[in-house]
C-alpha atoms as a PDB file:
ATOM      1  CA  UNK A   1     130.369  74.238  93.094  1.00  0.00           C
ATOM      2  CA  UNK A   2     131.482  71.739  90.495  1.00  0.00           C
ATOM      3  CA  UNK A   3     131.081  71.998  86.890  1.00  0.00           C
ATOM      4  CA  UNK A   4     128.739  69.008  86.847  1.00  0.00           C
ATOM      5  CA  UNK A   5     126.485  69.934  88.946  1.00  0.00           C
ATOM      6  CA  UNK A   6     125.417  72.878  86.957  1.00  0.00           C
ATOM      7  CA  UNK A   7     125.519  70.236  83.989  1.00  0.00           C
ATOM      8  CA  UNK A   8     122.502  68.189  85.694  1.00  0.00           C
ATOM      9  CA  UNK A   9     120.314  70.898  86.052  1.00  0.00           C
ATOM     10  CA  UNK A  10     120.973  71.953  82.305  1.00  0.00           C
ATOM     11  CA  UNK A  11     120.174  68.369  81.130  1.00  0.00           C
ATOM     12  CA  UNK A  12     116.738  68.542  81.678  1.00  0.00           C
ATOM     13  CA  UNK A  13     116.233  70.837  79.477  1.00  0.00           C
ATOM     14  CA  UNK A  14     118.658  70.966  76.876  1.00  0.00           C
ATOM     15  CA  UNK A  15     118.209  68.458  74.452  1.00  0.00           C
ATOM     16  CA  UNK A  16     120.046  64.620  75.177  1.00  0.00           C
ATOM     17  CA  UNK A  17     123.102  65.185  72.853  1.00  0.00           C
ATOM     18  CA  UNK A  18     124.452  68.001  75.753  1.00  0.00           C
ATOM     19  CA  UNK A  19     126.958  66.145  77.466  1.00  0.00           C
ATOM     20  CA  UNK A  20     127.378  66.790  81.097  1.00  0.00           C
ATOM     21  CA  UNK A  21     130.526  65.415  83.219  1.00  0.00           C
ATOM     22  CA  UNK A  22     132.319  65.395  86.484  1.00  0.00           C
ATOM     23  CA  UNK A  23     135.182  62.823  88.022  1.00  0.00           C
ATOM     24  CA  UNK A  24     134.933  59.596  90.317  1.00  0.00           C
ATOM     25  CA  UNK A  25     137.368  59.584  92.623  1.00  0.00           C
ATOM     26  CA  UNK A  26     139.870  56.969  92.908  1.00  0.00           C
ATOM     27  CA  UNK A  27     139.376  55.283  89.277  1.00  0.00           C
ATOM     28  CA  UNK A  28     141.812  52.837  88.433  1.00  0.00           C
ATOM     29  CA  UNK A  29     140.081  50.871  84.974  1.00  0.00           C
ATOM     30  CA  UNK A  30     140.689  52.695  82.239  1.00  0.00           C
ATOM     31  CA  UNK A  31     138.548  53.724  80.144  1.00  0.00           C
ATOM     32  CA  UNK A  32     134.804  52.265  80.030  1.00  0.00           C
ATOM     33  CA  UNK A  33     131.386  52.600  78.985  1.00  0.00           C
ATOM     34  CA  UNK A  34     128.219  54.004  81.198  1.00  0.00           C
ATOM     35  CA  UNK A  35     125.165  52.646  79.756  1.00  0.00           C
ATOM     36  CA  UNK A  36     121.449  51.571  80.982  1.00  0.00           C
ATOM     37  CA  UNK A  37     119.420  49.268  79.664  1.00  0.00           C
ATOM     38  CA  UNK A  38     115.699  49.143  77.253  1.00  0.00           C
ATOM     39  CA  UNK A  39     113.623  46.901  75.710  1.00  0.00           C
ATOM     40  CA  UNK A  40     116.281  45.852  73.644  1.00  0.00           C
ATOM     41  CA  UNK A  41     119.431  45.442  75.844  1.00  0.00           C
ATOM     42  CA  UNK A  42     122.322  47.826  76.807  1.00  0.00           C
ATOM     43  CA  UNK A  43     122.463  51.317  75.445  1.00  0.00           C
ATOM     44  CA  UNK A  44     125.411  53.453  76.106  1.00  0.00           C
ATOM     45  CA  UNK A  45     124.694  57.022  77.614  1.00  0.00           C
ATOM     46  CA  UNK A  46     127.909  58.097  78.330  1.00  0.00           C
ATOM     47  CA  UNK A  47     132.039  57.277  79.178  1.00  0.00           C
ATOM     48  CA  UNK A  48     134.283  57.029  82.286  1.00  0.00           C
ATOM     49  CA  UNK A  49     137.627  58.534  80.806  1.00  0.00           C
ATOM     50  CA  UNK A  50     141.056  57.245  81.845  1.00  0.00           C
ATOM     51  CA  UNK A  51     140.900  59.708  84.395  1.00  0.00           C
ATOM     52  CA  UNK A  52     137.739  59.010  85.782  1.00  0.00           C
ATOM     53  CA  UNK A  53     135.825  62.100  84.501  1.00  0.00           C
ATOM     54  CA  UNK A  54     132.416  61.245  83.450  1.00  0.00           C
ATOM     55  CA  UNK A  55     130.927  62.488  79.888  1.00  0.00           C
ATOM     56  CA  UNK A  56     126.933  61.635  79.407  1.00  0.00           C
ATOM     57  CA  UNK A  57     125.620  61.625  76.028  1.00  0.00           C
ATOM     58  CA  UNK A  58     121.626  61.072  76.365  1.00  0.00           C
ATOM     59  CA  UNK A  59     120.012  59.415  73.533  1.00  0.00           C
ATOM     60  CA  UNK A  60     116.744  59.734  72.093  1.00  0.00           C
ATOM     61  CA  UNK A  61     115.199  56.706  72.623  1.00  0.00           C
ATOM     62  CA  UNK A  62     113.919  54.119  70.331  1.00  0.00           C
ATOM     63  CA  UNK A  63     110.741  52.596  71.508  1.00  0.00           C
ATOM     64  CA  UNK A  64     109.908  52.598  75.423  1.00  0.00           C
ATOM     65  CA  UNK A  65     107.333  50.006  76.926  1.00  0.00           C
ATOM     66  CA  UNK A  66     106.205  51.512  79.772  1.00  0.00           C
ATOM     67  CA  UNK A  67     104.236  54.508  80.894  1.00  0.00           C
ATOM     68  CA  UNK A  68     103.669  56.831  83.400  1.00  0.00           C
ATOM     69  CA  UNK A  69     100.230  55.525  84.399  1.00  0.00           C
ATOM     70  CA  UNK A  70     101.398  52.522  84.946  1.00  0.00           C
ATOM     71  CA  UNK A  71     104.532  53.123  86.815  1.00  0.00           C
ATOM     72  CA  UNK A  72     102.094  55.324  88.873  1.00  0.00           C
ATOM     73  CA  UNK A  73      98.831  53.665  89.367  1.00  0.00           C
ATOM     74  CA  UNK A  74      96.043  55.067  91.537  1.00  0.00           C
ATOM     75  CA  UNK A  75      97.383  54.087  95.225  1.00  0.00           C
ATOM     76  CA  UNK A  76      94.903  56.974  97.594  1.00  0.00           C
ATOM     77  CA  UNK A  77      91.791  54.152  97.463  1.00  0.00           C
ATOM     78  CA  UNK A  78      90.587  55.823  94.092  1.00  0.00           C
ATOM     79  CA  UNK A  79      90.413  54.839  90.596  1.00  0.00           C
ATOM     80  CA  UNK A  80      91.903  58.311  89.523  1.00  0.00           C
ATOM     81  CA  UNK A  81      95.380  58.505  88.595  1.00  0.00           C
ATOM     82  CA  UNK A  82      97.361  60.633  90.025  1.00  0.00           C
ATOM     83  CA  UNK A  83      99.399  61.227  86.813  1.00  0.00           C
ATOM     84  CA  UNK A  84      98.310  64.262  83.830  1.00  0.00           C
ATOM     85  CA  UNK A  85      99.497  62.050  80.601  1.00  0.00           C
ATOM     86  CA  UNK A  86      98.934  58.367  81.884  1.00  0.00           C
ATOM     87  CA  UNK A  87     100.355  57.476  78.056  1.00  0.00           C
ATOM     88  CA  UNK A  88     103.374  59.071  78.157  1.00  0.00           C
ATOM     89  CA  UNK A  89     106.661  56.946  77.517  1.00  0.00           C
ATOM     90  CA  UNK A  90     108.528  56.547  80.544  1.00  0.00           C
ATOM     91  CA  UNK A  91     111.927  55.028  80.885  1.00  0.00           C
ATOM     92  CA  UNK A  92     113.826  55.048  84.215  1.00  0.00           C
ATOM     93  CA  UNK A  93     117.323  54.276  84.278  1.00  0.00           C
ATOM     94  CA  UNK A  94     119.705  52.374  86.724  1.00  0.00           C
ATOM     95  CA  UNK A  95     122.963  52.910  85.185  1.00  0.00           C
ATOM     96  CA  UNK A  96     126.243  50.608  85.089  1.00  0.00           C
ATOM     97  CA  UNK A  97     129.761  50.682  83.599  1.00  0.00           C
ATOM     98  CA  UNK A  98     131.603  47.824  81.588  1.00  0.00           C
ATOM     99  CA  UNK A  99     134.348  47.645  78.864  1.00  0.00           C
ATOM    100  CA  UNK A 100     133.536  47.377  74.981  1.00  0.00           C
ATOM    101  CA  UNK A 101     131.087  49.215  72.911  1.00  0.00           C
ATOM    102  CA  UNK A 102     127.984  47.059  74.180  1.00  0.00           C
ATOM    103  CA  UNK A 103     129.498  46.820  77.897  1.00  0.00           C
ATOM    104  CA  UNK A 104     130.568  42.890  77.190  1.00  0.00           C
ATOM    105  CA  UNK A 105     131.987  42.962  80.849  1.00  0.00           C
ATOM    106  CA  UNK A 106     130.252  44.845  83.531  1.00  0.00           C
ATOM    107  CA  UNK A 107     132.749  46.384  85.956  1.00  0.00           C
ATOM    108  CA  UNK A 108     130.210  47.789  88.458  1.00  0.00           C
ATOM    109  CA  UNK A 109     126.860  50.234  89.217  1.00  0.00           C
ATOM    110  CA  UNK A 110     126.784  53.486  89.063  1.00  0.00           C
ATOM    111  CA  UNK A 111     125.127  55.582  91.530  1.00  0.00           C
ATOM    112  CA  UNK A 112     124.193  59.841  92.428  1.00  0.00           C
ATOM    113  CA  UNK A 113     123.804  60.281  95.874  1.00  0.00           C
ATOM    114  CA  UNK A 114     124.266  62.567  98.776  1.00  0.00           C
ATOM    115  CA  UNK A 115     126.233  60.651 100.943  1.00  0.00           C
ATOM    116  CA  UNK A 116     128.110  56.862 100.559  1.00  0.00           C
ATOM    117  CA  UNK A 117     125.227  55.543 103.193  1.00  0.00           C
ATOM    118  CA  UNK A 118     122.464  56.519 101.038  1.00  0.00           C
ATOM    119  CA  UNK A 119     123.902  55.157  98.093  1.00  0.00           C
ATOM    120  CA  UNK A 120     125.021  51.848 100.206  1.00  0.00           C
ATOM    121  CA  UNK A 121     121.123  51.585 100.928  1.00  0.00           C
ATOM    122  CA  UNK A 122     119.955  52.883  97.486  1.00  0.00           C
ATOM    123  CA  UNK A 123     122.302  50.201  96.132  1.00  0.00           C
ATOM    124  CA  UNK A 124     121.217  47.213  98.559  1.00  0.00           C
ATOM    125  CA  UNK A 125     116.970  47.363  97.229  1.00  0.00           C
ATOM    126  CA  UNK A 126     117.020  48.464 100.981  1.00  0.00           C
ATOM    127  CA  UNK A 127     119.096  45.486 102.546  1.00  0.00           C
ATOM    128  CA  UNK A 128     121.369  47.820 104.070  1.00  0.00           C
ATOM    129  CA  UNK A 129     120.550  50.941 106.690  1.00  0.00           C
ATOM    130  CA  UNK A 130     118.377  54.229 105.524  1.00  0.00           C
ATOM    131  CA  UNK A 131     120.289  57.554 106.591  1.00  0.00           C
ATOM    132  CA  UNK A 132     118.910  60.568 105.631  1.00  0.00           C
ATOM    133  CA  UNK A 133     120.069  62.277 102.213  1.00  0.00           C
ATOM    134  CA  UNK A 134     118.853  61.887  98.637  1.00  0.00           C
ATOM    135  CA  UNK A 135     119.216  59.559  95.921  1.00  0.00           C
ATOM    136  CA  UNK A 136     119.099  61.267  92.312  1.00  0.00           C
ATOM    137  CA  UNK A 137     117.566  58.832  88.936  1.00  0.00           C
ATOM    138  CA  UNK A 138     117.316  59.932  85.652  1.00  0.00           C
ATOM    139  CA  UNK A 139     114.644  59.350  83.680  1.00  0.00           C
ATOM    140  CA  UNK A 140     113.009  59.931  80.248  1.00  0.00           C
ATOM    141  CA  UNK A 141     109.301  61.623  79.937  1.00  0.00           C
ATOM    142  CA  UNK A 142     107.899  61.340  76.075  1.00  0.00           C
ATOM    143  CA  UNK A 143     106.059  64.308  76.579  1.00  0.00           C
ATOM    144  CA  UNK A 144     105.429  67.079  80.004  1.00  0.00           C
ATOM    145  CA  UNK A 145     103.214  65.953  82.596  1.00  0.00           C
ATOM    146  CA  UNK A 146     103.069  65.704  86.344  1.00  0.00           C
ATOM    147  CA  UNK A 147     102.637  63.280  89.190  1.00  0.00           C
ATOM    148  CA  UNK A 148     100.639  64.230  92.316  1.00  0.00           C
ATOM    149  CA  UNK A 149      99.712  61.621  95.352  1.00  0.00           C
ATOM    150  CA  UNK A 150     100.666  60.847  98.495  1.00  0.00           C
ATOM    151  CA  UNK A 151     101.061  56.645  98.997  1.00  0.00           C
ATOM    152  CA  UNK A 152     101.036  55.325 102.572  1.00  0.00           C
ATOM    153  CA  UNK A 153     101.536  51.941 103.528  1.00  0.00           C
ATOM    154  CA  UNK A 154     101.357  49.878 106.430  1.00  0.00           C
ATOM    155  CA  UNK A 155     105.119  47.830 106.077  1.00  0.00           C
ATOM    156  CA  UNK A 156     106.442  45.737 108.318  1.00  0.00           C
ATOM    157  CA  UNK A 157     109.877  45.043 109.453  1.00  0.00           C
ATOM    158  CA  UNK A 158     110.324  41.123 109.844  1.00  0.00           C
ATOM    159  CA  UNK A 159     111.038  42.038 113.520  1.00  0.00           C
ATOM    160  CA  UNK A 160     108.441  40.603 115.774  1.00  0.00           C
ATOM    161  CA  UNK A 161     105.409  42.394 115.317  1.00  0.00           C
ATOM    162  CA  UNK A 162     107.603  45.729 114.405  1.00  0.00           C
ATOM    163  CA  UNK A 163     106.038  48.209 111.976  1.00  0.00           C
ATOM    164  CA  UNK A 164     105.233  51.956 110.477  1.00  0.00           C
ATOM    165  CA  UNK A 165     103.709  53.636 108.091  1.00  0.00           C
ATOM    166  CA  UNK A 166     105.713  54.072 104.838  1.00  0.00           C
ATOM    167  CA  UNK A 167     104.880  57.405 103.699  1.00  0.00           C
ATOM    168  CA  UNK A 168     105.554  58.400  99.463  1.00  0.00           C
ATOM    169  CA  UNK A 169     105.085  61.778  98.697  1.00  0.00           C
ATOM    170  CA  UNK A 170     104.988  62.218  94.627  1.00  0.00           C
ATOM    171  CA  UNK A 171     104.990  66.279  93.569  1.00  0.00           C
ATOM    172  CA  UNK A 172     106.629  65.253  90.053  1.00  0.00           C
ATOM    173  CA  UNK A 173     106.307  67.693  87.577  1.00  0.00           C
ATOM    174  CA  UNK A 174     108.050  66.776  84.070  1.00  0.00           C
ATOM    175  CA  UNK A 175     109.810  68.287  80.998  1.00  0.00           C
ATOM    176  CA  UNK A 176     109.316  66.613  77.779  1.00  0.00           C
ATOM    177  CA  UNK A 177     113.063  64.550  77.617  1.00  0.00           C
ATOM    178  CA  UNK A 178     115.138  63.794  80.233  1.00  0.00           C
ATOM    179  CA  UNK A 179     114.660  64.705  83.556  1.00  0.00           C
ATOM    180  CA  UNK A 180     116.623  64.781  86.879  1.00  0.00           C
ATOM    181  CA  UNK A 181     114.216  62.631  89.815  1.00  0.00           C
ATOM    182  CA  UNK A 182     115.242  63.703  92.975  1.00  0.00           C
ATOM    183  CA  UNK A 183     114.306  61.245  95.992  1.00  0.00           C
ATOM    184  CA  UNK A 184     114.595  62.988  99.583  1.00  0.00           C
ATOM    185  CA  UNK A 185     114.384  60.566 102.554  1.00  0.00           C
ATOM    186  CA  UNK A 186     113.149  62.919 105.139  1.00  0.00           C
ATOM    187  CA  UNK A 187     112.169  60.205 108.126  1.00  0.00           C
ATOM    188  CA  UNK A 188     113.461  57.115 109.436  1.00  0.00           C
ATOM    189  CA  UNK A 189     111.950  54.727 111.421  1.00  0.00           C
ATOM    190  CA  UNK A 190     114.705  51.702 113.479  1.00  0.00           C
ATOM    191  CA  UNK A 191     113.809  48.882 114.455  1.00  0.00           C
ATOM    192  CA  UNK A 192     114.095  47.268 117.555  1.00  0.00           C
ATOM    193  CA  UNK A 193     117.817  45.422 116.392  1.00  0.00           C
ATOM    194  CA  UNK A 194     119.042  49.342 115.492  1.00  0.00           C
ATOM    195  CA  UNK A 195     118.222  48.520 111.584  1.00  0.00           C
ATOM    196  CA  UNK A 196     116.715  51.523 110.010  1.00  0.00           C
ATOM    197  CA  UNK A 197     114.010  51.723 107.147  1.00  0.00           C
ATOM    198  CA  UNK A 198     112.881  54.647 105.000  1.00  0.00           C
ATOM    199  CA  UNK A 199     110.294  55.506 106.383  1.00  0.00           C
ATOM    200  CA  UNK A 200     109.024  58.985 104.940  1.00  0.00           C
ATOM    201  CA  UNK A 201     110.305  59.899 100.945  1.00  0.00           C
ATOM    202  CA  UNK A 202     109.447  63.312  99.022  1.00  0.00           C
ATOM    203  CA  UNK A 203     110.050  62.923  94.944  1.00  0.00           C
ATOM    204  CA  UNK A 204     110.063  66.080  93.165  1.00  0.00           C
ATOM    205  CA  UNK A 205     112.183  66.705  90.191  1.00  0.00           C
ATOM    206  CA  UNK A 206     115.454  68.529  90.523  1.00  0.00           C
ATOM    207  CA  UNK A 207     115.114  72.436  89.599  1.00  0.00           C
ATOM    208  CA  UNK A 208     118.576  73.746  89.065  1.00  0.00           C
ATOM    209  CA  UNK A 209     122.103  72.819  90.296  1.00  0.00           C
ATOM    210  CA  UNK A 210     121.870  70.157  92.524  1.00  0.00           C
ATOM    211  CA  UNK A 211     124.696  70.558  95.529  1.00  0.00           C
ATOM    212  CA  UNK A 212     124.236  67.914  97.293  1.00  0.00           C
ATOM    213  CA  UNK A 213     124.855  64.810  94.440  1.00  0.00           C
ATOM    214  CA  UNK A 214     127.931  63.192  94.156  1.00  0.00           C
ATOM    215  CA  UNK A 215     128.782  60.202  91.600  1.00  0.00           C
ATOM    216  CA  UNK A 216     129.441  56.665  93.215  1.00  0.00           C
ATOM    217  CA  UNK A 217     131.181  53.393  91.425  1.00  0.00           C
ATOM    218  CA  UNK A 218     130.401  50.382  93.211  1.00  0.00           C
ATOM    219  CA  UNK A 219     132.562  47.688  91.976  1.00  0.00           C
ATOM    220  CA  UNK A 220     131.440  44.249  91.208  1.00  0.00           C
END
């Protein structure tokens, strides 16, 4: 098992200046910058050496705008939120890599999947084919709490009168920090031109090593 995946488990619960790395494959820009983005702009979290290795360096953040409430509203016909600490901060990341210290030039996305296809469809908002696998996001809780519901929608495909049920089930249960989301497409539904949607997701957080995630670059 590589050394990085042991290093994502331990991030969620070692505090954000533990670094944790592990290599892209086939890196060929130097040396760059990893960073997300806040309120404010970029912020780095970590570097792609010369060699491709990857080195995260969480930070602490400075001020998040959004919550868990409202990232998770009530969506089982209720008024009740499905979330323990609607207040806590909440700050998702989608992470990218460009040269300089504030990323001046954006070289690309990067991604932690299971598999190139899930990352391709991850990557696309959806454009591109579902496969089964998981997609991995980090994220940053302000203090512990947990998110339980079950979201079902009726979603259409653009294809004729085409549709299914899309099916979210949310058994989220947070550290205080930085924690590992782990997003397990576990049925597909095609339609009738072959494309295939998402049609059934579990979201839990990921409890120790996680063998299945691999890092992607997808180059601008």
């Amino acid at each position: 098992m590589r050394t990085t995946l042991l290093a994502l488990a331990l991030a969620l619960a070692l505090p954000a200046s533990v670094s944790a790395g592990d290599r892209l494959e086939n890196w060929s820009h130097g040396e760059a910058t990893i960073y997300t983005h806040d309120q404010g702009g970029p912020v780095a979290v970590g570097q792609v050496k010369a060699d491709g290795q990857l080195v995260f360096d969480w930070p602490e953040p400075a001020g998040v705008g959004q919550t868990l409430g409202q990232t998770y509203p009530p969506c089982d016909g209720t008024d009740t939120s499905p979330v323990s600490a609607p207040d806590a901060a909440f700050w998702p990341t989608s992470l990218f890599v460009g040269k300089g210290k504030a990323a001046d030039r954006e070289l690309g996305s990067l991604h932690l999947a299971s598999s190139a296809e899930v990352m391709a469809w991850q990557s696309s908002y959806g454009q591109k084919d579902a496969a089964d696998g998981t997609w991995f996001q980090y994220v940053y809780v302000g203090e512990p709490a947990s998110v339980e519901t079950q979201c079902r929608m009726p979603t259409y495909t653009g294809e004729g009168e085409d549709n299914y049920e899309q099916v979210t089930e949310y058994n989220l249960y947070f550290e205080k920090g930085w924690n590992l989301m782990r997003n397990d497409i576990t049925r597909l539904h095609a339609a009738p031109s072959g494309k295939k949607h998402a049609a059934s997701t579990r979201v839990s957080v990921q409890q120790g090593p996680a063998g299945d995630a691999r890092w992607f670059f997808l180059a601008y």
